[in-house]
N, C-alpha and C. Protein backbone atom coordinates (compact mmCIF):
# COMPACT_ATOMS: atom_id res chain seq x y z
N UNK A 1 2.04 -27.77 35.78
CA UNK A 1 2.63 -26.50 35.38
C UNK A 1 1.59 -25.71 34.60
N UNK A 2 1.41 -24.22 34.97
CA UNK A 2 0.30 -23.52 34.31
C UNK A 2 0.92 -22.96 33.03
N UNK A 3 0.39 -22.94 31.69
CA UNK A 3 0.44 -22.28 30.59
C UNK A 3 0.67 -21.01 30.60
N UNK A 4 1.40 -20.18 29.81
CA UNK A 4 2.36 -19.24 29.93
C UNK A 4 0.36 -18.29 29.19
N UNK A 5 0.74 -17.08 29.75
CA UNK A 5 -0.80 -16.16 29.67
C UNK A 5 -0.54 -15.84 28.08
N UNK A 6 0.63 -15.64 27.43
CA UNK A 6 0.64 -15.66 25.98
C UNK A 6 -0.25 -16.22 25.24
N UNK A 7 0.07 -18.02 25.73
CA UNK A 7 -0.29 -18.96 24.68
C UNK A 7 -1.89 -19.51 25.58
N UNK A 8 -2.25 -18.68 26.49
CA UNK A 8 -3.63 -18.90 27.20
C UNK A 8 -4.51 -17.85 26.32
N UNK A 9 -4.02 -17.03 26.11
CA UNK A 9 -4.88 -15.33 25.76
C UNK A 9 -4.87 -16.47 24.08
N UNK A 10 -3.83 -16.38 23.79
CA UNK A 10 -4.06 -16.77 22.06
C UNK A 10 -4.89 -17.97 21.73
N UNK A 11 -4.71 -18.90 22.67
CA UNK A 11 -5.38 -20.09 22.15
C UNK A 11 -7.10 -19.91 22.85
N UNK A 12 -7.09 -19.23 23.97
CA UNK A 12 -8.79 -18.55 24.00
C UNK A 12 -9.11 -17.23 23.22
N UNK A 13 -8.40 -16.68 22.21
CA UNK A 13 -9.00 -15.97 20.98
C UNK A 13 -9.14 -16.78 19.98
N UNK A 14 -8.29 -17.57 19.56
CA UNK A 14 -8.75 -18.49 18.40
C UNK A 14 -10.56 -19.59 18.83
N UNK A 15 -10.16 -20.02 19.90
CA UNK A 15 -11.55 -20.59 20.25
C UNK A 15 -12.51 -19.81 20.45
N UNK A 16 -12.43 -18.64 20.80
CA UNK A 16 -13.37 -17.04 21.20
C UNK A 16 -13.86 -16.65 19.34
N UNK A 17 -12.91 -16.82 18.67
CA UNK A 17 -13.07 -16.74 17.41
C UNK A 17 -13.94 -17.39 16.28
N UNK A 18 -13.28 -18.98 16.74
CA UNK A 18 -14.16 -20.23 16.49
C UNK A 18 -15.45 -20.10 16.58
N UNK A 19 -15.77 -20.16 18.20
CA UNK A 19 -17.02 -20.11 18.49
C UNK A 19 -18.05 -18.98 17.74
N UNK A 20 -17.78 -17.71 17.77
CA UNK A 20 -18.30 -16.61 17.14
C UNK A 20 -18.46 -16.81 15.87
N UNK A 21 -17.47 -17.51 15.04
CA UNK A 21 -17.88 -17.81 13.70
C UNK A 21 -18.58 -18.58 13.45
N UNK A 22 -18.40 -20.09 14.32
CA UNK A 22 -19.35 -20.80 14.29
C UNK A 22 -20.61 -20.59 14.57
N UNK A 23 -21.25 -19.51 15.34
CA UNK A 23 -22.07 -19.67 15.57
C UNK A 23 -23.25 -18.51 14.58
N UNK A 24 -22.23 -17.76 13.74
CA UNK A 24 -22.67 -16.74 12.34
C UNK A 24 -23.07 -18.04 11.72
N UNK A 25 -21.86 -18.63 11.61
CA UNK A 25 -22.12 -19.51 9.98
C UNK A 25 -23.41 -21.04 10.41
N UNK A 26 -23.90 -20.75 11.74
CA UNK A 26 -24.80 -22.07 11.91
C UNK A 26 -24.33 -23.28 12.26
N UNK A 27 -22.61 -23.77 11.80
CA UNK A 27 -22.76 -25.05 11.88
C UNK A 27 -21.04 -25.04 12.13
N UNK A 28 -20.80 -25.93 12.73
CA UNK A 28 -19.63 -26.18 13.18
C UNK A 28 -18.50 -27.14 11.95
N UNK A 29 -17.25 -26.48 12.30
CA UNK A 29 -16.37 -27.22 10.98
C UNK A 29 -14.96 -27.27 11.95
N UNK A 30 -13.56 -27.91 11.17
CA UNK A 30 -12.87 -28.52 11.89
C UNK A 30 -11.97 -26.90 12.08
N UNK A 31 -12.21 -25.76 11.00
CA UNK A 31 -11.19 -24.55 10.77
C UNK A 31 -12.34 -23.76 11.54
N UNK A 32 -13.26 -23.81 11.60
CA UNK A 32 -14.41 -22.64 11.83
C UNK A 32 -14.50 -21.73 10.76
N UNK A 33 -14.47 -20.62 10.72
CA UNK A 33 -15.32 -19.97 9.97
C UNK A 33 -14.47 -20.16 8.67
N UNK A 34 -15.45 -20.13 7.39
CA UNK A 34 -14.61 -20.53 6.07
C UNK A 34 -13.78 -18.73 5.21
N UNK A 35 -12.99 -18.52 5.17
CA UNK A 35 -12.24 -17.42 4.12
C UNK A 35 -14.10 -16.76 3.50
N UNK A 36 -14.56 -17.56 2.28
CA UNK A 36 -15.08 -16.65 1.63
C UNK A 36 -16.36 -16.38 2.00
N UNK A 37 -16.58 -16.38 3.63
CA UNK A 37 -17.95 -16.43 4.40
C UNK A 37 -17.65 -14.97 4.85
N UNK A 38 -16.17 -14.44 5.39
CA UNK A 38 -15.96 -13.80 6.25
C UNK A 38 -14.57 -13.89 6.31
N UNK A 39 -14.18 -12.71 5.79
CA UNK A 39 -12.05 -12.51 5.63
C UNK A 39 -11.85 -12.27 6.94
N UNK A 40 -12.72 -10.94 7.38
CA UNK A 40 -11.87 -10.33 9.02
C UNK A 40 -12.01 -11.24 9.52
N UNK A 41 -13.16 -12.49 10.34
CA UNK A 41 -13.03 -13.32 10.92
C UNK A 41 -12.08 -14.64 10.91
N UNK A 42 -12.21 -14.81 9.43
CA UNK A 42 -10.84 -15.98 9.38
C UNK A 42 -9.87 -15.20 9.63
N UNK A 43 -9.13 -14.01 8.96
CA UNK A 43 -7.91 -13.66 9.59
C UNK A 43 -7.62 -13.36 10.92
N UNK A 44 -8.76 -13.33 11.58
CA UNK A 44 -8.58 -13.27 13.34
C UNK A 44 -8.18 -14.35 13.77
N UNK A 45 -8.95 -15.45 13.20
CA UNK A 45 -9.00 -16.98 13.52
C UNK A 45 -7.67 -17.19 13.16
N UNK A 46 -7.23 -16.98 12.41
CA UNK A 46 -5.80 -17.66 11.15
C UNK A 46 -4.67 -17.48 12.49
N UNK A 47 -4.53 -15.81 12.88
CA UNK A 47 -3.96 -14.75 13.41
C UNK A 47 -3.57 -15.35 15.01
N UNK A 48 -5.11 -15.83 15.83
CA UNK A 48 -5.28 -16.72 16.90
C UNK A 48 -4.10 -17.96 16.83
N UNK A 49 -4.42 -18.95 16.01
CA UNK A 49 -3.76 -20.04 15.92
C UNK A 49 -2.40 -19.99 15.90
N UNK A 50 -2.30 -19.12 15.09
CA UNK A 50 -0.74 -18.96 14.66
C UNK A 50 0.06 -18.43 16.43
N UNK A 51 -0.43 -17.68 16.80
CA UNK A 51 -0.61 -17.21 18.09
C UNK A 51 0.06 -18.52 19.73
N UNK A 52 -1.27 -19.31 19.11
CA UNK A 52 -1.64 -20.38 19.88
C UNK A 52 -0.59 -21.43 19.24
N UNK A 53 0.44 -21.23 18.41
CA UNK A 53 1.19 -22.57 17.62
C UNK A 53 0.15 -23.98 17.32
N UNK A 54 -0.98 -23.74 16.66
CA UNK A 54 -1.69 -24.61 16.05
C UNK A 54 -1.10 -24.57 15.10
N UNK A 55 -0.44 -25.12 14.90
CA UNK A 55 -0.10 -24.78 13.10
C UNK A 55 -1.48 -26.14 11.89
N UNK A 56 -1.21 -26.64 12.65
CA UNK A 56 -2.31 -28.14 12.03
C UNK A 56 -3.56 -27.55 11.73
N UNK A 57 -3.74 -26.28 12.36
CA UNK A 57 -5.21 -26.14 12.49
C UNK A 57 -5.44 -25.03 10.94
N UNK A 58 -3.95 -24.19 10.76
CA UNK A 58 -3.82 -23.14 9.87
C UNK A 58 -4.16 -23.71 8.29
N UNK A 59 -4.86 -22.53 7.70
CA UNK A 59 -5.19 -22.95 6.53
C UNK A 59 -3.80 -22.50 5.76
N UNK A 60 -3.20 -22.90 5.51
CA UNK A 60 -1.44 -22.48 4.68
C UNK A 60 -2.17 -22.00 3.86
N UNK A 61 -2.75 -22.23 2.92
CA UNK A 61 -2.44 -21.90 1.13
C UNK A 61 -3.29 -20.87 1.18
N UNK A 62 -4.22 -20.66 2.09
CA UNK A 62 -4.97 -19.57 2.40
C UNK A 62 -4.32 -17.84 2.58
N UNK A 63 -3.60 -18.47 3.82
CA UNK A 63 -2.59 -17.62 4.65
C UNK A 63 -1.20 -16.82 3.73
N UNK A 64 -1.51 -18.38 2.68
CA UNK A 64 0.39 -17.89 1.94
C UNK A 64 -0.53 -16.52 1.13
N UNK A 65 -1.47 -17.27 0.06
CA UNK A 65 -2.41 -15.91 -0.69
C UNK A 65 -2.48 -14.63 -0.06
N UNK A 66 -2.87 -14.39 1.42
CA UNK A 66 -3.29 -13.23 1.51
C UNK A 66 -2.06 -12.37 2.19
N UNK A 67 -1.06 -13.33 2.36
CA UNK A 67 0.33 -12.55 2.52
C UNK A 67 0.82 -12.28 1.12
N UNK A 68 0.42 -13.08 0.45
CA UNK A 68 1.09 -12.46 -1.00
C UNK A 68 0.69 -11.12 -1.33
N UNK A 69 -0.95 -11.23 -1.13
CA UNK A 69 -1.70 -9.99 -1.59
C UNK A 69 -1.05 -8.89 -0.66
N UNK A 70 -0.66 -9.15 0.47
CA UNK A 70 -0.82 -7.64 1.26
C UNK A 70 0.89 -7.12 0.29
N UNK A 71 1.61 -7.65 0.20
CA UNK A 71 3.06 -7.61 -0.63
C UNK A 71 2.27 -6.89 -2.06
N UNK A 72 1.47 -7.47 -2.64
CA UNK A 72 1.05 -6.52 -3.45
C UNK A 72 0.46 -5.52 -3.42
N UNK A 73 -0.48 -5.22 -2.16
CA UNK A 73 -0.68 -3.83 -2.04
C UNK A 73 0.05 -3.19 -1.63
N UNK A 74 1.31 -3.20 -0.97
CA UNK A 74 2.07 -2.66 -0.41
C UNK A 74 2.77 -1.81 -2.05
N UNK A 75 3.65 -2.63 -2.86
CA UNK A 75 3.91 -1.92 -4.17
C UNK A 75 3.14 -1.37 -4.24
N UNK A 76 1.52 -1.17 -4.64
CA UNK A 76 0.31 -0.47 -5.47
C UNK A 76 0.53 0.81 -4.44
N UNK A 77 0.85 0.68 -2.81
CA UNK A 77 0.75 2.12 -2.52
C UNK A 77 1.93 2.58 -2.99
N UNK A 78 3.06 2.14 -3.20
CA UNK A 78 4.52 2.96 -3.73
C UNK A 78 4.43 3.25 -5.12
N UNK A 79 3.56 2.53 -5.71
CA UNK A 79 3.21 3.08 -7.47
C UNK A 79 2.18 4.50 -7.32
N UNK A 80 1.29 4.06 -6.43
CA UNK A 80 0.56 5.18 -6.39
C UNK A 80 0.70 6.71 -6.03
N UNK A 81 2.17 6.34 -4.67
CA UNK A 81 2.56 7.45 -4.05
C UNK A 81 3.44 8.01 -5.62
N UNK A 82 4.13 7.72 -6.25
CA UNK A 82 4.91 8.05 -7.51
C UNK A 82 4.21 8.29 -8.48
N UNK A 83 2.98 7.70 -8.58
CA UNK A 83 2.22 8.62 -9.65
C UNK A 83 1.80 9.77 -9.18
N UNK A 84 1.35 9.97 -8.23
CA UNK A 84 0.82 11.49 -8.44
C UNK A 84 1.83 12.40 -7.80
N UNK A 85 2.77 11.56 -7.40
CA UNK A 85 3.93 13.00 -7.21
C UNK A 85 4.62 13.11 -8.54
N UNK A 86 5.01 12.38 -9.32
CA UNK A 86 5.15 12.72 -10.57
C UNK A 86 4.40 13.28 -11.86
N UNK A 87 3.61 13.06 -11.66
CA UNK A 87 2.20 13.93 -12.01
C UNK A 87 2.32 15.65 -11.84
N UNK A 88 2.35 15.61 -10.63
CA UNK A 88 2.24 16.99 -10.07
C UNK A 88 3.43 17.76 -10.12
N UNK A 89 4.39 16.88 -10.22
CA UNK A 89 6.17 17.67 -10.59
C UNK A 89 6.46 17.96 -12.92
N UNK A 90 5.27 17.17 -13.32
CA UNK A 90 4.78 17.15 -14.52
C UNK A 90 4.40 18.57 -14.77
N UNK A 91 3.40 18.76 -13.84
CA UNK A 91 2.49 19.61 -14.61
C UNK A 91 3.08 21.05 -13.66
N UNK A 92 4.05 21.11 -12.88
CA UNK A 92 4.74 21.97 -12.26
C UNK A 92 6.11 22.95 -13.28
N UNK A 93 6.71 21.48 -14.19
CA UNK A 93 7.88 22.00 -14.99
C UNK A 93 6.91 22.47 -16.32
N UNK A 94 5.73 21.87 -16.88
CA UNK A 94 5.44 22.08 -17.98
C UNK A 94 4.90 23.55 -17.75
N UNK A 95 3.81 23.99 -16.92
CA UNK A 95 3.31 25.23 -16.81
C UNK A 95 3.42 25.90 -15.60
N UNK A 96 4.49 26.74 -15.19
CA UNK A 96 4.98 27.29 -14.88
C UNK A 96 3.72 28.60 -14.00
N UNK A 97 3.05 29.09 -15.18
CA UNK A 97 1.79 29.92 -14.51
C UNK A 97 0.73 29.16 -14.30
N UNK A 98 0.39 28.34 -13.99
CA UNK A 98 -0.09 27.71 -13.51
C UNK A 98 0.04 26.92 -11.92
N UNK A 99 1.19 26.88 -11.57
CA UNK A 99 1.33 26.35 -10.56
C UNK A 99 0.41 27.22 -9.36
N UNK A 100 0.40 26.22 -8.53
CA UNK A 100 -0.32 26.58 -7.03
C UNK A 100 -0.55 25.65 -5.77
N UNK A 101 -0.34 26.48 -4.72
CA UNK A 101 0.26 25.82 -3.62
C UNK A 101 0.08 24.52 -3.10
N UNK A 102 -1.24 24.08 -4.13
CA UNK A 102 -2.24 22.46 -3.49
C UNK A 102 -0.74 21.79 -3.79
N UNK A 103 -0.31 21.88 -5.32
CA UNK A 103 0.68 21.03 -5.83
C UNK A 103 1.64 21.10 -4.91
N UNK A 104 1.73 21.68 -4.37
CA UNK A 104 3.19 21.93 -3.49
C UNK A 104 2.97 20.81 -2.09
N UNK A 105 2.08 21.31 -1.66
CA UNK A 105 1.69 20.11 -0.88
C UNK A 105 0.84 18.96 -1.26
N UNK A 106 0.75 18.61 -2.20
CA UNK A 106 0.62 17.24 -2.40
C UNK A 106 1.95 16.32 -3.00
N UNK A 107 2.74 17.28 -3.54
CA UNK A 107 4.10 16.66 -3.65
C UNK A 107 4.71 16.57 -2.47
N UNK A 108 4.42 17.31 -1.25
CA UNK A 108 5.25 17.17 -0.08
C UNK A 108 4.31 15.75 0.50
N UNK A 109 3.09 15.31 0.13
CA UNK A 109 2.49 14.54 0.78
C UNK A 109 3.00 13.80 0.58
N UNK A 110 2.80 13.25 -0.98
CA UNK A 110 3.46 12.39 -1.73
C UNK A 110 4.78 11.30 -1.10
N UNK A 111 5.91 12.26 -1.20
CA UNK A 111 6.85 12.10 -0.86
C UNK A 111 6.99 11.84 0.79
N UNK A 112 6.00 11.75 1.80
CA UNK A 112 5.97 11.57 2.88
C UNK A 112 5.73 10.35 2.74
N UNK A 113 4.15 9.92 2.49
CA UNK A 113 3.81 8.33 1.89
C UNK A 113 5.24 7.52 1.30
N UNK A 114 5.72 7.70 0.23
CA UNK A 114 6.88 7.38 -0.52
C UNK A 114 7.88 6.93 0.63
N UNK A 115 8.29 7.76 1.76
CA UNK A 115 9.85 7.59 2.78
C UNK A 115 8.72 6.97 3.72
N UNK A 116 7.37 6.89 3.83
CA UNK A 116 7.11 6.09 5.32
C UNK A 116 7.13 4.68 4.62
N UNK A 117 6.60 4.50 3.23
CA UNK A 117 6.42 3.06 2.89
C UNK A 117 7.87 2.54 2.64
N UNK A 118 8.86 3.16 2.36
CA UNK A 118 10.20 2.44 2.08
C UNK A 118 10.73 2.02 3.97
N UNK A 119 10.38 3.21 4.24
CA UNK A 119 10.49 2.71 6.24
C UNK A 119 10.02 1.93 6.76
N UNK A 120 8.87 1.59 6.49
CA UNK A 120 8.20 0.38 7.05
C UNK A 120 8.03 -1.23 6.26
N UNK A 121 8.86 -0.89 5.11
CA UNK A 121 8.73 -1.78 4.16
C UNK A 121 9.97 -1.44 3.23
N UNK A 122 11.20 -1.71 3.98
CA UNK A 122 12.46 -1.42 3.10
C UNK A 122 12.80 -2.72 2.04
N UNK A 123 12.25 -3.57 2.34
CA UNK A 123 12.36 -4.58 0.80
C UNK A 123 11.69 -4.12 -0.39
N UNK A 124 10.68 -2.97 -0.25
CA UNK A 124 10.60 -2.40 -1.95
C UNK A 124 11.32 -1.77 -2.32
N UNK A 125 12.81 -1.25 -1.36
CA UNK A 125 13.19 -0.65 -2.66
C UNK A 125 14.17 -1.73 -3.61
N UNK A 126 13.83 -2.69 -3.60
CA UNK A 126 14.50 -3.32 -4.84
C UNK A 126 13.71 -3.11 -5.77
N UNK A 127 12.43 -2.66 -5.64
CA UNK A 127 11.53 -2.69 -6.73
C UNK A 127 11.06 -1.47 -7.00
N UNK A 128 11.92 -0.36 -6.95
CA UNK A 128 11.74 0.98 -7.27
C UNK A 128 11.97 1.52 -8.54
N UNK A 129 12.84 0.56 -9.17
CA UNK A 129 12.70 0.89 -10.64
C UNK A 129 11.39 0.68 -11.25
N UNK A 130 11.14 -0.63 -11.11
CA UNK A 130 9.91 -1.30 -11.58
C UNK A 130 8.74 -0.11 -11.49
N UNK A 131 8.52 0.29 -10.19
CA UNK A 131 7.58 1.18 -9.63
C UNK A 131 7.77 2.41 -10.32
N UNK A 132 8.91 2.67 -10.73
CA UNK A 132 9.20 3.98 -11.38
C UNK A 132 8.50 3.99 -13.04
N UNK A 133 8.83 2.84 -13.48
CA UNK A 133 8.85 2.25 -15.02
C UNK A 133 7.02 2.07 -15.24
N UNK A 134 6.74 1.38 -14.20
CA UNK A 134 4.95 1.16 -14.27
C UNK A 134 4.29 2.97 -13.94
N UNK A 135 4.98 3.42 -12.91
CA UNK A 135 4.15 4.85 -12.62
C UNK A 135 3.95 6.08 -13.55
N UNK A 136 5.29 6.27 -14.41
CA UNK A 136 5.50 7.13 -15.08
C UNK A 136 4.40 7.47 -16.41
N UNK A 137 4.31 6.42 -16.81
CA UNK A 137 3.98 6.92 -17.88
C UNK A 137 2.12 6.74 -17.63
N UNK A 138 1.71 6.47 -16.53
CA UNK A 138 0.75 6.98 -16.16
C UNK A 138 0.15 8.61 -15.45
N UNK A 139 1.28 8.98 -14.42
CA UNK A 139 1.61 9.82 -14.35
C UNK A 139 1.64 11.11 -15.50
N UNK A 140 2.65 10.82 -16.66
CA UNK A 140 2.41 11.49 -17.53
C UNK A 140 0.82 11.85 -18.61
N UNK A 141 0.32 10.99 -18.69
CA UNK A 141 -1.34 10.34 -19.20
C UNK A 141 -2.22 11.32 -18.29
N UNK A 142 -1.76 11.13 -16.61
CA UNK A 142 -2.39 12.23 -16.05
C UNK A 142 -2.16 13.93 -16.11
N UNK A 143 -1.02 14.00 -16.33
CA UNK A 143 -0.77 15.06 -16.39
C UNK A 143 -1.61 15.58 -17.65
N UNK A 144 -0.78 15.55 -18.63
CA UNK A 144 -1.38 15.56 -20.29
C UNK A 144 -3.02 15.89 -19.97
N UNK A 145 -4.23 14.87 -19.44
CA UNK A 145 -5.56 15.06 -19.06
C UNK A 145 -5.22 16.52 -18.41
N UNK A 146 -4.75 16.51 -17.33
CA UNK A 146 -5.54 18.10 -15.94
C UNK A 146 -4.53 19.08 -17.41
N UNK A 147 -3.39 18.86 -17.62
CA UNK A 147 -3.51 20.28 -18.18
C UNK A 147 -3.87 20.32 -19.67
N UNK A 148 -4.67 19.58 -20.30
CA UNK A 148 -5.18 19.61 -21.48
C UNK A 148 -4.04 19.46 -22.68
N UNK A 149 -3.13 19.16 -22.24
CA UNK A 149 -1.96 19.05 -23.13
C UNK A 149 -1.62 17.92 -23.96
N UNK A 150 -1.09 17.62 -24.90
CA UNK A 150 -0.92 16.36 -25.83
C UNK A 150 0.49 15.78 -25.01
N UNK A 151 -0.14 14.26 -24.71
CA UNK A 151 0.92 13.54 -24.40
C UNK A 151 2.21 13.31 -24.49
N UNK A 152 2.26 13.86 -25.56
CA UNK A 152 4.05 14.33 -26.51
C UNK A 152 4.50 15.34 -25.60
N UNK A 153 3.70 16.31 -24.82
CA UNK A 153 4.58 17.62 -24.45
C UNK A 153 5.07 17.19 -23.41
N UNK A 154 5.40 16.17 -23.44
CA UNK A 154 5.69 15.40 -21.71
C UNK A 154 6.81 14.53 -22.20
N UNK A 155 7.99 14.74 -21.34
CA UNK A 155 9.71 13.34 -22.02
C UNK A 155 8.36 12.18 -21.98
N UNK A 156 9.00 11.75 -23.01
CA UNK A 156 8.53 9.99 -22.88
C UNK A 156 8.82 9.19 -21.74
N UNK A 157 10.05 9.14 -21.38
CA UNK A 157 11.07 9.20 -20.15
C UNK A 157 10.96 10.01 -19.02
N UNK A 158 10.49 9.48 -17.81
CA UNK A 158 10.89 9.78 -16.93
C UNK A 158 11.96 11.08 -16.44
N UNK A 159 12.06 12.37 -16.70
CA UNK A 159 13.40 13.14 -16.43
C UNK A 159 13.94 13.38 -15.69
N UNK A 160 13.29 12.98 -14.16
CA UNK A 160 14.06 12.72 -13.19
C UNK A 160 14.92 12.19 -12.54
N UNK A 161 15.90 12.28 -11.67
CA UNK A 161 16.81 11.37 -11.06
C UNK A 161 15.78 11.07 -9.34
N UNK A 162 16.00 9.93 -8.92
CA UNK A 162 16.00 9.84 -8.01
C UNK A 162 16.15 10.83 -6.64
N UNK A 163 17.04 11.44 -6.80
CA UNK A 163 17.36 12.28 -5.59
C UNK A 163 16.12 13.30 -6.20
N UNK A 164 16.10 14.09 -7.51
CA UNK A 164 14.87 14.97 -7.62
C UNK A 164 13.58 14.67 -7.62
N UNK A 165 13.38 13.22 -7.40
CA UNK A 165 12.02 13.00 -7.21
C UNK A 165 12.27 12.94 -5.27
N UNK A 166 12.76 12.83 -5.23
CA UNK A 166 12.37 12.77 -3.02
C UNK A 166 12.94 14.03 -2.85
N UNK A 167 13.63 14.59 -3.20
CA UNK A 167 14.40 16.20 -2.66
C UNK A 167 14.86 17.47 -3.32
N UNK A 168 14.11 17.14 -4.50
CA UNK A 168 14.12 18.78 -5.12
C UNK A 168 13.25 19.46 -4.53
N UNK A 169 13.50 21.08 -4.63
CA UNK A 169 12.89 22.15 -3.82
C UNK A 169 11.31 22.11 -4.82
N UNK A 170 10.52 22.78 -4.37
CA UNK A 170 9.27 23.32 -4.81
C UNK A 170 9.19 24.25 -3.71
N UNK A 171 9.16 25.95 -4.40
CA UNK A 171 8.68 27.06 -3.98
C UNK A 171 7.71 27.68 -3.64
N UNK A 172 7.09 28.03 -2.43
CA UNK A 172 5.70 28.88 -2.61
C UNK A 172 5.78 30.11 -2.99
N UNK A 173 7.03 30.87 -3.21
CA UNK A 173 7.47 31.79 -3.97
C UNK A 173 7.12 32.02 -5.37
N UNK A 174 7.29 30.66 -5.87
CA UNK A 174 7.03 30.90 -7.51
C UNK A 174 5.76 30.18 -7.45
N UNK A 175 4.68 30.33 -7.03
CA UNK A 175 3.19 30.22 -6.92
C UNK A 175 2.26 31.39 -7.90
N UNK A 176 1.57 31.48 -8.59
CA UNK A 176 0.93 32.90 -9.36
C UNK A 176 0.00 33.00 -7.85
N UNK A 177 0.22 34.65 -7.83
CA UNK A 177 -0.71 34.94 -7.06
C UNK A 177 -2.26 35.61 -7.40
């Protein structure tokens, strides 16, 4: 009986993989290429196997780490998307003549990043407070810097609700021209 082209294609990328690493790193090993020789290549390799149901061959504690990490960058982009849209909704309520249209669209950016990462990654929003609680008061720190203002002129607190951080209006109307 011939092998299904799935587990043919996967288990000749992991060996396609192997070999290529092995033959960077000089010398042959039972995983092939090692993590801190070469990430893209082990995660091809890792990626292969898993593919190929080697599991014997998978480095676990390796694999568990860098799934952890991608879970943490994933938050760092939802902290990040919330700092600078809060930032920019900062320095929008505080100075008024000042505003201009970049802010307008970078809060619309913002908030695009913000609804694609909860879409493609709807288990953070359990952790949207958190993200809210860590962003803010950086956010504010930034603000305070671009408009030269003392940190005090900013709530300590967060003053938003939820719904006004993803769907309050911002005008190009009230822009100084």
């Amino acid at each position: 009986m011939e092998e299904p082209v799935a587990r043919r294609t996967a288990t000749s990328e992991a060996d396609a993989a192997r070999a290529s690493s092995e033959g960077a790193a000089g010398a042959s090993s039972r995983r092939g290429i090692r993590y801190e020789d070469d990430l893209y290549t082990w995660a091809r390799e890792q990626v292969a196997l898993l593919r190929a149901r080697r599991f014997d061959e998978i480095d676990v504690d390796l694999v568990a780490e860098e799934l952890e990490d991608l879970s943490k960058r994933e938050f760092s982009k939802l902290y990040s998307a919330l700092r600078v849209l809060l930032m920019h909704m900062l320095k929008w309520d505080q100075q008024p003549e000042h505003r201009t249209a970049s802010w307008i669209y970078s809060i619309r950016e913002q908030r695009r990043r913000f609804d694609r990462l909860l879409r493609e990654s709807p288990g953070l929003k359990s952790r949207l407070e958190e993200a809210l609680a860590d962003a803010y008061p950086d956010a504010r720190d930034w603000a305070a810097d671009e408009t030269h203002l003392p940190p005090d002129e900013f709530p300590a607190a967060c003053p938003y609700t939820w719904d006004e951080i993803r769907d309050r209006p911002f005008d190009l109307d009230s822009v100084k021209k």
